[in-house]
N, C-alpha and C. Protein backbone atom coordinates (compact mmCIF):
# COMPACT_ATOMS: atom_id res chain seq x y z
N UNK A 1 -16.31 11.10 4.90
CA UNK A 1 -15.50 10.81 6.07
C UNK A 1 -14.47 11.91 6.31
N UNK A 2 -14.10 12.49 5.31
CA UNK A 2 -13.06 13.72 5.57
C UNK A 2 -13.65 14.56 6.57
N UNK A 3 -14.78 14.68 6.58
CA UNK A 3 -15.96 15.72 7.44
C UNK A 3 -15.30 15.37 9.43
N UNK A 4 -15.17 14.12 9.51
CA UNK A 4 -15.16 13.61 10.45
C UNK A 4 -13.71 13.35 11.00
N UNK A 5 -13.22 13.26 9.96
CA UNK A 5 -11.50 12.94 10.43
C UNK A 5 -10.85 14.70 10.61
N UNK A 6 -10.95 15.39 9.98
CA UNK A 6 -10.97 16.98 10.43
C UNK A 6 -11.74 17.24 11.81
N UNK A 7 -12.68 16.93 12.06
CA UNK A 7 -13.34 17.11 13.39
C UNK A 7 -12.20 16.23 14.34
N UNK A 8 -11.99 15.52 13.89
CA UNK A 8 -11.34 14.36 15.03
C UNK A 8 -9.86 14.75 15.10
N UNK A 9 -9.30 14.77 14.17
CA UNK A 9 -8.13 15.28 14.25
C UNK A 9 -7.47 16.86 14.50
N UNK A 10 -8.28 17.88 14.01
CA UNK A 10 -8.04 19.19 14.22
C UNK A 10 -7.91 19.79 13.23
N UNK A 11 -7.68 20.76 12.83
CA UNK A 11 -7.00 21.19 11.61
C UNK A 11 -5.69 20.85 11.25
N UNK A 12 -4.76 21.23 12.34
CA UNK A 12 -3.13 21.74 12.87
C UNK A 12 -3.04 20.07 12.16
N UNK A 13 -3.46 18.80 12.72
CA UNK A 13 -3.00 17.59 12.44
C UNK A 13 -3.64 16.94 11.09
N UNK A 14 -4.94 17.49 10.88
CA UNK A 14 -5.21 17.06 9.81
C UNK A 14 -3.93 17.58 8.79
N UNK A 15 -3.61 19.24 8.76
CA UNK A 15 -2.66 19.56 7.58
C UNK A 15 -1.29 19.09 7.91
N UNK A 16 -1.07 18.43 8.36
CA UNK A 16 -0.21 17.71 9.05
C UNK A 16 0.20 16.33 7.99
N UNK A 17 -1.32 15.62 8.07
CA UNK A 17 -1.63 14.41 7.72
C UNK A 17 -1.58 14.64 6.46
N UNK A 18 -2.06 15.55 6.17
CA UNK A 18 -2.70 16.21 4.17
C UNK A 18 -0.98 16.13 3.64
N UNK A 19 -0.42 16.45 4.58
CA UNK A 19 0.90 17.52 3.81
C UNK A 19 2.44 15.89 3.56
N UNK A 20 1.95 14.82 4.66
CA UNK A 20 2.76 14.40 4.37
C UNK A 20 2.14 12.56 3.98
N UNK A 21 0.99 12.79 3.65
CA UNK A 21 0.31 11.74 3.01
C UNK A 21 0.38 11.92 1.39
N UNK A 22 1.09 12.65 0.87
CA UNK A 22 1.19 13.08 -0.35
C UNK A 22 2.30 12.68 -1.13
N UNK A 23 2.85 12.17 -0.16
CA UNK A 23 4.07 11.51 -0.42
C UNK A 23 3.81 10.08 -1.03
N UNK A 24 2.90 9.66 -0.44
CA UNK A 24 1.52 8.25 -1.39
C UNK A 24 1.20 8.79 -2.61
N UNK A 25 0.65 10.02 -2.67
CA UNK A 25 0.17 10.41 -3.94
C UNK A 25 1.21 10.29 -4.97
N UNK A 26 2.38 10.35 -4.67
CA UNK A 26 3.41 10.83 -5.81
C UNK A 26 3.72 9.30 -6.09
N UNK A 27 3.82 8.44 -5.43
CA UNK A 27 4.02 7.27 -5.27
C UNK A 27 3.03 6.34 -6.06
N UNK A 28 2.03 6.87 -6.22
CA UNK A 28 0.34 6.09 -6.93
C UNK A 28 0.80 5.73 -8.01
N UNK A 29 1.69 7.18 -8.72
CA UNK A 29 1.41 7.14 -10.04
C UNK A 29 2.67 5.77 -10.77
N UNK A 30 3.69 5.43 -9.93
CA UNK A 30 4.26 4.71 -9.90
C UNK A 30 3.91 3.31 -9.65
N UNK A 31 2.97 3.01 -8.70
CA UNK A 31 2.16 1.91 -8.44
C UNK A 31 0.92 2.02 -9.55
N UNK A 32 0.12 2.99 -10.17
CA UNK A 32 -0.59 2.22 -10.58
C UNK A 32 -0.01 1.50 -11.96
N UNK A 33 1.47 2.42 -12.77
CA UNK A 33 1.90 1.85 -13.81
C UNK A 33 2.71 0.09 -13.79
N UNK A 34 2.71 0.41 -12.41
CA UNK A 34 3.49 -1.38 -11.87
C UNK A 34 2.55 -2.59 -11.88
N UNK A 35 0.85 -1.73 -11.51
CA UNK A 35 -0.22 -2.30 -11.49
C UNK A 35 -0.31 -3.26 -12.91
N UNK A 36 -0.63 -2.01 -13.84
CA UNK A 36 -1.25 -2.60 -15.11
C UNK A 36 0.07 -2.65 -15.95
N UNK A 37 1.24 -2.80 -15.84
CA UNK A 37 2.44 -3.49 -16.27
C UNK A 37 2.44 -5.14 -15.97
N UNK A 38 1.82 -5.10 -14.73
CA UNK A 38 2.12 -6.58 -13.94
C UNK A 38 0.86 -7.30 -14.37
N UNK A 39 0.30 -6.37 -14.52
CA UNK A 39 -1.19 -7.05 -14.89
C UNK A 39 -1.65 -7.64 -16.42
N UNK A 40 -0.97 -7.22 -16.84
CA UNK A 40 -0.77 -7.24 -18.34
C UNK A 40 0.16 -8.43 -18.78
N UNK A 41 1.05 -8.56 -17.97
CA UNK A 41 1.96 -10.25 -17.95
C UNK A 41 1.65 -11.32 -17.54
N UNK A 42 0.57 -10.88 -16.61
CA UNK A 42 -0.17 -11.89 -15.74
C UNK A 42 -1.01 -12.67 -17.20
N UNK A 43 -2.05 -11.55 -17.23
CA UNK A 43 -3.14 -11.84 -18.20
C UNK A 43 -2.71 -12.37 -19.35
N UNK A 44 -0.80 -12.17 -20.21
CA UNK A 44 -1.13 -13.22 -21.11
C UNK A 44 -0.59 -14.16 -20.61
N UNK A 45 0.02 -14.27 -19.14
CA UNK A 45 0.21 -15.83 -19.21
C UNK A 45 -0.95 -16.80 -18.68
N UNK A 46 -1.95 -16.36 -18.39
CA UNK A 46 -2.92 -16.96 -17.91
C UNK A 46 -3.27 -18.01 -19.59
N UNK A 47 -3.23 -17.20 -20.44
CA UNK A 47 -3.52 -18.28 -21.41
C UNK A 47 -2.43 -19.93 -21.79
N UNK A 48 -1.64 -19.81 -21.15
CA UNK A 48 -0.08 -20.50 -20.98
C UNK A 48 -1.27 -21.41 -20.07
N UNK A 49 -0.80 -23.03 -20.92
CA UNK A 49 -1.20 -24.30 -20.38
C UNK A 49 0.13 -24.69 -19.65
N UNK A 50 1.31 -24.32 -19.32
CA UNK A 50 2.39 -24.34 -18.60
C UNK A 50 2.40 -23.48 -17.23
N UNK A 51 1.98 -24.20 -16.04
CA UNK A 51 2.27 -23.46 -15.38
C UNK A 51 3.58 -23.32 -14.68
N UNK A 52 4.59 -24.17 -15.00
CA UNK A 52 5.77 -23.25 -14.95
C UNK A 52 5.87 -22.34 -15.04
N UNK A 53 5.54 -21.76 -16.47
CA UNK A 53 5.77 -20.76 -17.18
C UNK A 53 4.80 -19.58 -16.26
N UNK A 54 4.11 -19.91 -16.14
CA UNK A 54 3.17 -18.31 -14.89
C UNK A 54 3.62 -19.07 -14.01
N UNK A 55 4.12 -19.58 -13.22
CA UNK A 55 4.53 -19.61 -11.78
C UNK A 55 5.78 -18.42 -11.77
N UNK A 56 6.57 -19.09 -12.94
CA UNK A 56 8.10 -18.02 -12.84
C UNK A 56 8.14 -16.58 -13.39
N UNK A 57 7.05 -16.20 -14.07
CA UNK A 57 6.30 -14.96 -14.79
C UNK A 57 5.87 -14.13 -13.50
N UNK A 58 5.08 -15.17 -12.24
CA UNK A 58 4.58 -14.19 -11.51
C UNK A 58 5.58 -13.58 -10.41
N UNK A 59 6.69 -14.75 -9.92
CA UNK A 59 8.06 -15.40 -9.64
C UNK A 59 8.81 -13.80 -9.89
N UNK A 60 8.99 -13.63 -11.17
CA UNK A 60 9.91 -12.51 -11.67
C UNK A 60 8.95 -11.25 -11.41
N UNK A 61 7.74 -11.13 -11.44
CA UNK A 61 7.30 -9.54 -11.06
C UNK A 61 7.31 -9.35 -9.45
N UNK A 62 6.77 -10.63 -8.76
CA UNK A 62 6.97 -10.00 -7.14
C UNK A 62 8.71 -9.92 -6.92
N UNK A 63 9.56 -10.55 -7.76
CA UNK A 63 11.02 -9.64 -7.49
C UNK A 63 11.20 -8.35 -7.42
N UNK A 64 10.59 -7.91 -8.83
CA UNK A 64 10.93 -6.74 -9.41
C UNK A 64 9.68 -6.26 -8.35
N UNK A 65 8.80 -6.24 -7.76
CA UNK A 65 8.51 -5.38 -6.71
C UNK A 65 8.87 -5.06 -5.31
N UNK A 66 9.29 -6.52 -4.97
CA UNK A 66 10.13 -6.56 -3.59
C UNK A 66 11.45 -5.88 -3.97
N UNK A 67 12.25 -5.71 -5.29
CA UNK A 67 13.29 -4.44 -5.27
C UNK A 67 12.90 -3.42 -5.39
N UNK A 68 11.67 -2.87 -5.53
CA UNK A 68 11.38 -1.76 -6.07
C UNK A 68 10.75 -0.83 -4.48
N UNK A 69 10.44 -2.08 -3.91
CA UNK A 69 9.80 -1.71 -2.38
C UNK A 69 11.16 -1.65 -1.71
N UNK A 70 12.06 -2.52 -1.28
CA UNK A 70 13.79 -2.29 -0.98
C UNK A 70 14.16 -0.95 -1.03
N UNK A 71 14.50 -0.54 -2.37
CA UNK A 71 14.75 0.86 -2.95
C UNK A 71 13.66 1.82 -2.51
N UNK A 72 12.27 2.06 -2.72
CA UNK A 72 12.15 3.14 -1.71
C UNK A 72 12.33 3.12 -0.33
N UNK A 73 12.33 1.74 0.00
CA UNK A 73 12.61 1.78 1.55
C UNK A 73 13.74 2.97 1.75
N UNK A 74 14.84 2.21 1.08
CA UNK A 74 16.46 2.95 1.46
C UNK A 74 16.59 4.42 0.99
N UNK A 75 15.38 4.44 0.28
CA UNK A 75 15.67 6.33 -0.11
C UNK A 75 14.93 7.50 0.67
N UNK A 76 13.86 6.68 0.95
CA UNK A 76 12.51 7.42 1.80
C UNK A 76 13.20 7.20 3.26
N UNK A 77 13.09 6.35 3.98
CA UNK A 77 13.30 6.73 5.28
C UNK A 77 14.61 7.34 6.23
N UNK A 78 15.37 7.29 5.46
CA UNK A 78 16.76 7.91 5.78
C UNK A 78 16.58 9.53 5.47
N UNK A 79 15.23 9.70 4.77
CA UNK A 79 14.70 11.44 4.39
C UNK A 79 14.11 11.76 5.26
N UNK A 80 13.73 11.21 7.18
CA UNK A 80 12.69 11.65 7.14
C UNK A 80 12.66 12.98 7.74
N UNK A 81 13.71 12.74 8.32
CA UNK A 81 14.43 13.90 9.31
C UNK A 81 14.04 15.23 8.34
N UNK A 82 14.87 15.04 7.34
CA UNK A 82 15.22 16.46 6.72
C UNK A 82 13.50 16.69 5.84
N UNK A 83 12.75 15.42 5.65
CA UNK A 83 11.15 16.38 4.91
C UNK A 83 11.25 17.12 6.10
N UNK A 84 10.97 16.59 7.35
CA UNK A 84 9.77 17.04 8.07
C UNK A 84 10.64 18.44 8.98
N UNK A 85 11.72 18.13 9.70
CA UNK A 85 12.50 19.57 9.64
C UNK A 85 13.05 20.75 8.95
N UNK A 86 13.70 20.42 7.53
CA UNK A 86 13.42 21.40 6.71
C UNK A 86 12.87 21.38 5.49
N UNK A 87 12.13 20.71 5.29
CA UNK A 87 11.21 20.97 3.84
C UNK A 87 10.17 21.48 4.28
N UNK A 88 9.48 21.33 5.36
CA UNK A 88 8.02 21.23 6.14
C UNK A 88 8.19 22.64 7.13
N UNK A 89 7.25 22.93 7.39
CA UNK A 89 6.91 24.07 8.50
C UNK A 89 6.05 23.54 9.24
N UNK A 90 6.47 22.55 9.96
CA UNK A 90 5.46 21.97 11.34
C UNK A 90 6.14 22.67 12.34
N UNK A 91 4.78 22.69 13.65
CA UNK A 91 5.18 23.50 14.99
C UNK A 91 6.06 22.13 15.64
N UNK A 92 6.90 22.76 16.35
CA UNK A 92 7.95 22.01 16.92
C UNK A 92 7.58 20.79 17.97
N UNK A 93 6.47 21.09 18.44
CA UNK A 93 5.63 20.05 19.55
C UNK A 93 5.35 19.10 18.86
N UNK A 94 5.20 19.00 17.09
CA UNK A 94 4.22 18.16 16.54
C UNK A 94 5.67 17.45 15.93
N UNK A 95 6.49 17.89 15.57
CA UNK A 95 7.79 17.26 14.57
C UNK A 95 7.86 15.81 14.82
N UNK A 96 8.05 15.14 16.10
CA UNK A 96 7.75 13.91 16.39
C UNK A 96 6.68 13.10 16.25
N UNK A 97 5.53 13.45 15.95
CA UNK A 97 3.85 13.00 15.71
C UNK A 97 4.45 13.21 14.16
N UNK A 98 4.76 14.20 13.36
CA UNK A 98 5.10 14.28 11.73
C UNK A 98 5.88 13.00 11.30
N UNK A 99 7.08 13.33 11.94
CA UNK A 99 8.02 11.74 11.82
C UNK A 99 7.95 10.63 11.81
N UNK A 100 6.54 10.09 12.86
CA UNK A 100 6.00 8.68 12.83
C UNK A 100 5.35 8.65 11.41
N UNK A 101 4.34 9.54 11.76
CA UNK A 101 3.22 9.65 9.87
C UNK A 101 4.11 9.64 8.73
N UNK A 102 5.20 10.36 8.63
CA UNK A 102 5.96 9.89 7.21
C UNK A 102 6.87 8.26 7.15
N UNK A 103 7.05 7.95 8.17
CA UNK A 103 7.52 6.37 8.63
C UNK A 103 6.55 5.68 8.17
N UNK A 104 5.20 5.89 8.50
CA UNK A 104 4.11 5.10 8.31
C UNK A 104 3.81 5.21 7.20
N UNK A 105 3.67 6.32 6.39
CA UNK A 105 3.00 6.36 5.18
C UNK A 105 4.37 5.75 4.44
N UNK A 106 5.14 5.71 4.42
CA UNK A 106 6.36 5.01 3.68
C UNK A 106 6.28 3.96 3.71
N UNK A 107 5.76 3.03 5.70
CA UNK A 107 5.21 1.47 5.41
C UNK A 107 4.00 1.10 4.64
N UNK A 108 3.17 1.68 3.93
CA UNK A 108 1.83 1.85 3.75
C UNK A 108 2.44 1.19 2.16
N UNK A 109 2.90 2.87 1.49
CA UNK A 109 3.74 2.16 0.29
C UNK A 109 4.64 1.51 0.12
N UNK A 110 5.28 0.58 0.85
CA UNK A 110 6.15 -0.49 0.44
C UNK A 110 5.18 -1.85 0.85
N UNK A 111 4.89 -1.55 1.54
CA UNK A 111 3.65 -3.23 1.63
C UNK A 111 2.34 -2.82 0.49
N UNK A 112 1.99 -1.82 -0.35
CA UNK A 112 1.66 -1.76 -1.00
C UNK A 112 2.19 -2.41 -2.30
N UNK A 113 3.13 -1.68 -2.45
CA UNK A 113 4.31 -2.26 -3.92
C UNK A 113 4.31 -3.37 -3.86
N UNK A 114 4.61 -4.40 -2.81
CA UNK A 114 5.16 -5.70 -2.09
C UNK A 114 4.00 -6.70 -2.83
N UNK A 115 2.74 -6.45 -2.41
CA UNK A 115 1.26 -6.77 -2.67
C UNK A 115 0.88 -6.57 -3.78
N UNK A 116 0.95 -5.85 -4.56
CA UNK A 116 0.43 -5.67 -6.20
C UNK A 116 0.24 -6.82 -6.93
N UNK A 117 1.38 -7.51 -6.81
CA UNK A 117 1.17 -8.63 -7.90
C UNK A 117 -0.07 -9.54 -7.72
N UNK A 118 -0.50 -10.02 -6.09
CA UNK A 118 -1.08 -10.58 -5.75
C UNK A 118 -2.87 -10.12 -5.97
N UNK A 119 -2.62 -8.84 -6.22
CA UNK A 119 -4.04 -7.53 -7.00
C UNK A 119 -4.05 -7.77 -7.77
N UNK A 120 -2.83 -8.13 -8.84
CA UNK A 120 -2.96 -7.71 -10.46
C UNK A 120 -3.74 -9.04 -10.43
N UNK A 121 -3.43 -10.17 -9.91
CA UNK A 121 -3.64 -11.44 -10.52
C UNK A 121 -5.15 -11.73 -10.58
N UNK A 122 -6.16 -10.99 -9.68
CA UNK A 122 -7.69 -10.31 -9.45
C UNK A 122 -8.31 -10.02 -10.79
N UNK A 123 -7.21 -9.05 -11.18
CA UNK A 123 -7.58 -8.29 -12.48
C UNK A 123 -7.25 -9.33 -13.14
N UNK A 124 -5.87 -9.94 -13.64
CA UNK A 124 -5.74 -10.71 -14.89
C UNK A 124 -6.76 -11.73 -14.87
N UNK A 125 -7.42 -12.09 -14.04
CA UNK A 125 -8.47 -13.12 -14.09
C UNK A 125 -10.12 -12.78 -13.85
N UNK A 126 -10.07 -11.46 -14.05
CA UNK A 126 -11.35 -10.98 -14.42
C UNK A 126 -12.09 -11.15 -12.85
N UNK A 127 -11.34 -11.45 -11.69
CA UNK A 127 -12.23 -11.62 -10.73
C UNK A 127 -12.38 -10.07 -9.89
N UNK A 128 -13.26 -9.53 -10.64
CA UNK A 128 -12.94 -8.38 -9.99
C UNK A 128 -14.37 -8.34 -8.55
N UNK A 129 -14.99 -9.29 -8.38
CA UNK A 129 -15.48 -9.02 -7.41
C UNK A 129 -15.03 -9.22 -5.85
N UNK A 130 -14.01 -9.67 -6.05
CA UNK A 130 -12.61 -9.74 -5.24
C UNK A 130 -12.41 -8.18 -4.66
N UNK A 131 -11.94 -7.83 -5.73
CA UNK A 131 -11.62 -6.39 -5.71
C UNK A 131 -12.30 -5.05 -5.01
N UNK A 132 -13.97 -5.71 -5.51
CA UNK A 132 -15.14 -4.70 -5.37
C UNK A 132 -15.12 -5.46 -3.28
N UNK A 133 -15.25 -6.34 -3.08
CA UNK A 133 -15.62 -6.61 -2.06
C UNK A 133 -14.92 -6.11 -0.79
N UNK A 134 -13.13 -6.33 -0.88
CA UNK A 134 -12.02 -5.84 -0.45
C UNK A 134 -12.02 -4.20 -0.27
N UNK A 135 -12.32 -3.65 -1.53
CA UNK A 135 -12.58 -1.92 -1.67
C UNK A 135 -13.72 -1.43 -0.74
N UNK A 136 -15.04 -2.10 -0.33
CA UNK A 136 -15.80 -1.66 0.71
C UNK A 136 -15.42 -2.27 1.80
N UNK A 137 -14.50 -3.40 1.98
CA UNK A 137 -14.26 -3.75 3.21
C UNK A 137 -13.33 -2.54 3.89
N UNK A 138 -12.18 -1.78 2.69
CA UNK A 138 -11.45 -1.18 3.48
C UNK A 138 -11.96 0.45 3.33
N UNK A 139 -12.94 0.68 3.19
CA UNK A 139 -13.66 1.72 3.08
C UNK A 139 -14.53 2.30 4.30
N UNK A 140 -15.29 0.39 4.70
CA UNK A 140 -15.73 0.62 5.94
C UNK A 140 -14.85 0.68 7.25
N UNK A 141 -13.58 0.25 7.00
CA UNK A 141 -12.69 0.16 8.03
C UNK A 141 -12.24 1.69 7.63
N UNK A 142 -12.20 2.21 7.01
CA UNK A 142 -11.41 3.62 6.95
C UNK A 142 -12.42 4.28 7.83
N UNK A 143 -13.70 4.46 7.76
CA UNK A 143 -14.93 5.17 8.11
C UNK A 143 -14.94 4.55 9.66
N UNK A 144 -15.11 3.46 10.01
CA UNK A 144 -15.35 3.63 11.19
C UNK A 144 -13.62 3.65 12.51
N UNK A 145 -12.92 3.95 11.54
CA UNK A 145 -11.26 4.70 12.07
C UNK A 145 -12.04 6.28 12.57
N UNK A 146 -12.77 6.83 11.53
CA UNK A 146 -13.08 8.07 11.36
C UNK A 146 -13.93 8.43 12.97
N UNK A 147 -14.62 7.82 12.82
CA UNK A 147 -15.58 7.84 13.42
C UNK A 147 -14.94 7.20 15.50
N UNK A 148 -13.73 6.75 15.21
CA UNK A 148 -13.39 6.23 16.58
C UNK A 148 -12.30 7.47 16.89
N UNK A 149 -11.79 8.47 16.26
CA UNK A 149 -10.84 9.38 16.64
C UNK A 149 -10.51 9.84 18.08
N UNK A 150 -11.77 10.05 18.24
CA UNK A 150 -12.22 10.51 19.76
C UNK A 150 -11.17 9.84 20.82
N UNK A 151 -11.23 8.46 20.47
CA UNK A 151 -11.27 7.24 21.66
C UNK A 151 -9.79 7.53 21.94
N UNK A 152 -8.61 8.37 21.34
CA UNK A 152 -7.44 8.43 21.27
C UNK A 152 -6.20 9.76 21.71
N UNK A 153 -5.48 9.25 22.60
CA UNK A 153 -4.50 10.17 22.83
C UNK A 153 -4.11 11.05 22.28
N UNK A 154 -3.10 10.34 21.42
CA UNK A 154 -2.37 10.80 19.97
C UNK A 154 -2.86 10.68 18.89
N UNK A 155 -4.43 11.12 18.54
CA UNK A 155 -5.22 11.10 17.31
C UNK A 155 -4.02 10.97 15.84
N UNK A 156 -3.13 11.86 15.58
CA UNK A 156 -2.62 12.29 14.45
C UNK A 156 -1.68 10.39 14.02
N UNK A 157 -1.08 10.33 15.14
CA UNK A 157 -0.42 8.88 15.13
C UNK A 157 -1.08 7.73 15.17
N UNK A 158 -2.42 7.67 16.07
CA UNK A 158 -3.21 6.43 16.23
C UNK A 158 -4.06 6.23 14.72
N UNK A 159 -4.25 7.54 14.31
CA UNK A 159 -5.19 6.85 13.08
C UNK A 159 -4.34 6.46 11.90
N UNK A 160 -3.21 7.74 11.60
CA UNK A 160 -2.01 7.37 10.40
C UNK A 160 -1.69 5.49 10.75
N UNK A 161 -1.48 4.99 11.90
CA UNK A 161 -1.26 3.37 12.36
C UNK A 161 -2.45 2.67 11.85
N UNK A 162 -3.96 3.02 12.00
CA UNK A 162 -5.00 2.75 12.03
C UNK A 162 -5.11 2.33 10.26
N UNK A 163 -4.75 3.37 9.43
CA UNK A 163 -4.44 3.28 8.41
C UNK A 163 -3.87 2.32 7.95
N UNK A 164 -2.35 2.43 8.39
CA UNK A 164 -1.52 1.50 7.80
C UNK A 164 -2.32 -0.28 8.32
N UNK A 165 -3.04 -0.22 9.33
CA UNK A 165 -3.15 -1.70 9.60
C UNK A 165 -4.71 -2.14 8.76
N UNK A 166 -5.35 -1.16 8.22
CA UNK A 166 -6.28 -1.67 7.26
C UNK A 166 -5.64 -1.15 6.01
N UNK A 167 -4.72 -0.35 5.40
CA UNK A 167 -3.88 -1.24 4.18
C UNK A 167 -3.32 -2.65 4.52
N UNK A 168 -2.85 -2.89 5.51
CA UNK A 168 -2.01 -4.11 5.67
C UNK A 168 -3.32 -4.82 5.57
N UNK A 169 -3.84 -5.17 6.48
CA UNK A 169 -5.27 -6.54 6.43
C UNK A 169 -5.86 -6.74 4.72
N UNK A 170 -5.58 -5.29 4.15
CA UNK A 170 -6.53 -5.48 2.39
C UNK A 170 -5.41 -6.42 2.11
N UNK A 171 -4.11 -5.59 1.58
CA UNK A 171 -3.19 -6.59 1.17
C UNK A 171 -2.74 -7.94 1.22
N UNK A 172 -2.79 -8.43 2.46
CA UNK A 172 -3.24 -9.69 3.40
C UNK A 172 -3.96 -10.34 2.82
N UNK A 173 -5.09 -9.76 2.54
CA UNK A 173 -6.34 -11.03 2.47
C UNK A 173 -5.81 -10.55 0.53
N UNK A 174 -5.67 -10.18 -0.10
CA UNK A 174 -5.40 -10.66 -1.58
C UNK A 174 -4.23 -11.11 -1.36
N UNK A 175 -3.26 -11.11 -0.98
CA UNK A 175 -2.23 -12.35 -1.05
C UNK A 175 -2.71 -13.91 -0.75
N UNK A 176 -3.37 -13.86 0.49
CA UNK A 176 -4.21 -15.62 0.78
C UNK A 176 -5.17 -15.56 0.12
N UNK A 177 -6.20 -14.42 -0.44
CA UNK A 177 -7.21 -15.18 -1.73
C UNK A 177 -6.58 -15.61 -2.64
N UNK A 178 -5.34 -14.97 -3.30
CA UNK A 178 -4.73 -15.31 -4.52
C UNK A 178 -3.94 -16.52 -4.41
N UNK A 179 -3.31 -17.08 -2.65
CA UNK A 179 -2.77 -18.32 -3.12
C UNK A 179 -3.44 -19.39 -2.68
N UNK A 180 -4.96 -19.37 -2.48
CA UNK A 180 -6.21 -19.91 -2.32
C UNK A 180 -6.52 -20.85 -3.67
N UNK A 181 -7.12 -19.82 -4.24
CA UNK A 181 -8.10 -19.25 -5.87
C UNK A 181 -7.22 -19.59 -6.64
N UNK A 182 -6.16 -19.32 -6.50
CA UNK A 182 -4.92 -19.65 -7.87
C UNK A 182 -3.78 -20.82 -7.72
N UNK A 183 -3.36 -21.12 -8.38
CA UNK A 183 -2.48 -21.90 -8.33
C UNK A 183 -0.98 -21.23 -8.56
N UNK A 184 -0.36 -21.05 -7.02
CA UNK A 184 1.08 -19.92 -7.48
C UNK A 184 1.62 -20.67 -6.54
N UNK A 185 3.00 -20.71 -7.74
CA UNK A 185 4.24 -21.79 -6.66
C UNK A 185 5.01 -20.63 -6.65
N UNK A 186 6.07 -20.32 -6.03
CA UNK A 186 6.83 -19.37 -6.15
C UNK A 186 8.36 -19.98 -6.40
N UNK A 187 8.28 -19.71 -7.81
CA UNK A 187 9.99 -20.21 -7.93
C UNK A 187 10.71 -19.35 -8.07
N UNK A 188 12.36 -19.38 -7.71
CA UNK A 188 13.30 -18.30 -8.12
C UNK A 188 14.14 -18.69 -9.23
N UNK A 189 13.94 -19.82 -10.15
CA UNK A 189 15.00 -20.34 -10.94
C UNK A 189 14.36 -20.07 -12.16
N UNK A 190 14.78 -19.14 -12.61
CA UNK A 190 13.78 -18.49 -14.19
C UNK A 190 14.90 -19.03 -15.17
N UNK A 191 14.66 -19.15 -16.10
CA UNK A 191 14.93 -20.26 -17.44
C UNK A 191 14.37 -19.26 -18.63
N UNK A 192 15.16 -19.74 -19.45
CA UNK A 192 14.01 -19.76 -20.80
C UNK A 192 13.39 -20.50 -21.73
N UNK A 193 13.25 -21.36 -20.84
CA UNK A 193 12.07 -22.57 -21.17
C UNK A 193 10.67 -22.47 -21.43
């Protein structure tokens, strides 16, 4: 699909897209350790015949991600000005098309972070065909984004959006499979009971 999103987008916007989608990358390595941190608390409380006890287990990690999503909020987007004007060498026509894409890719990873727990809980329960099913769903939605470039004004902005709204729909549907499939109350009154 890269083949196609370069055709569709241009070069000028693809390195555009490359240069400030990387800002996810640096971000991964942080999400995937939140991943299998969270995932790993999940999985031993799944053996816990108390579900108190994993209600307020799961309770305390979507905190600690909804602060952790908070906090990059407040650090990342108050930057965006200064990446994309002076860290960046974009042509001046495009600085405003740059500015939305780092907005976006910043919403991408905080409704990412936000959502994890509701992933890990996939993994802690071995349902990974959850996982596998979701991963080609948003694979085929990435591909046929690719493939609609054409149809669009502002290619560089419509697809970076295009993006963010098939991360959002994956995340989505594992939050309602998980409070489907699982049994999650969400309490805020943690104990040490």
């Amino acid at each position: 699909s890269t083949r196609l999103i370069i055709k569709g987008l241009g070069l000028e916007d693809y390195g555009i897209y490359s240069i400030l989608f990387s800002v996810s990358i640096l971000f991964g390595a942080i999400q995937h350790a939140l991943t299998i941190s969270t995932q790993k608390f999940i999985t031993e409380a799944t053996v816990e015949t108390n579900n108190y006890k994993k209600n307020s287990l799961f309770s305390v990690c979507l905190l600690i991600h909804l602060t952790l999503a908070i906090l990059v909020l407040l650090i990342a987007l108050p930057t965006n000005n200064w990446v994309v004007n002076d860290l960046l060498s974009i042509p001046t026509i495009k600085i405003q098309s740059a500015i939305q894409v780092y907005n976006i890719a910043i919403y991408i990873i905080v409704t990412t972070i936000i959502f994890l727990p509701f992933q890990s809980i996939f993994f802690a329960h071995e349902r990974l065909n959850t996982y596998g099913v979701l991963g080609i769903v948003e694979s085929l939605g990435k591909l046929a984004l690719a493939f609609s470039l054409s149809q669009f004004n502002d290619r560089l902005t419509s697809f970076v959006f295009g993006l963010f709204l098939i991360s959002f729909f994956i995340n989505l549907s594992y939050f309602l499979l998980a409070l489907y499939r699982f049994d999650i109350k969400l309490t805020l009154n943690i104990s040490n009971e």
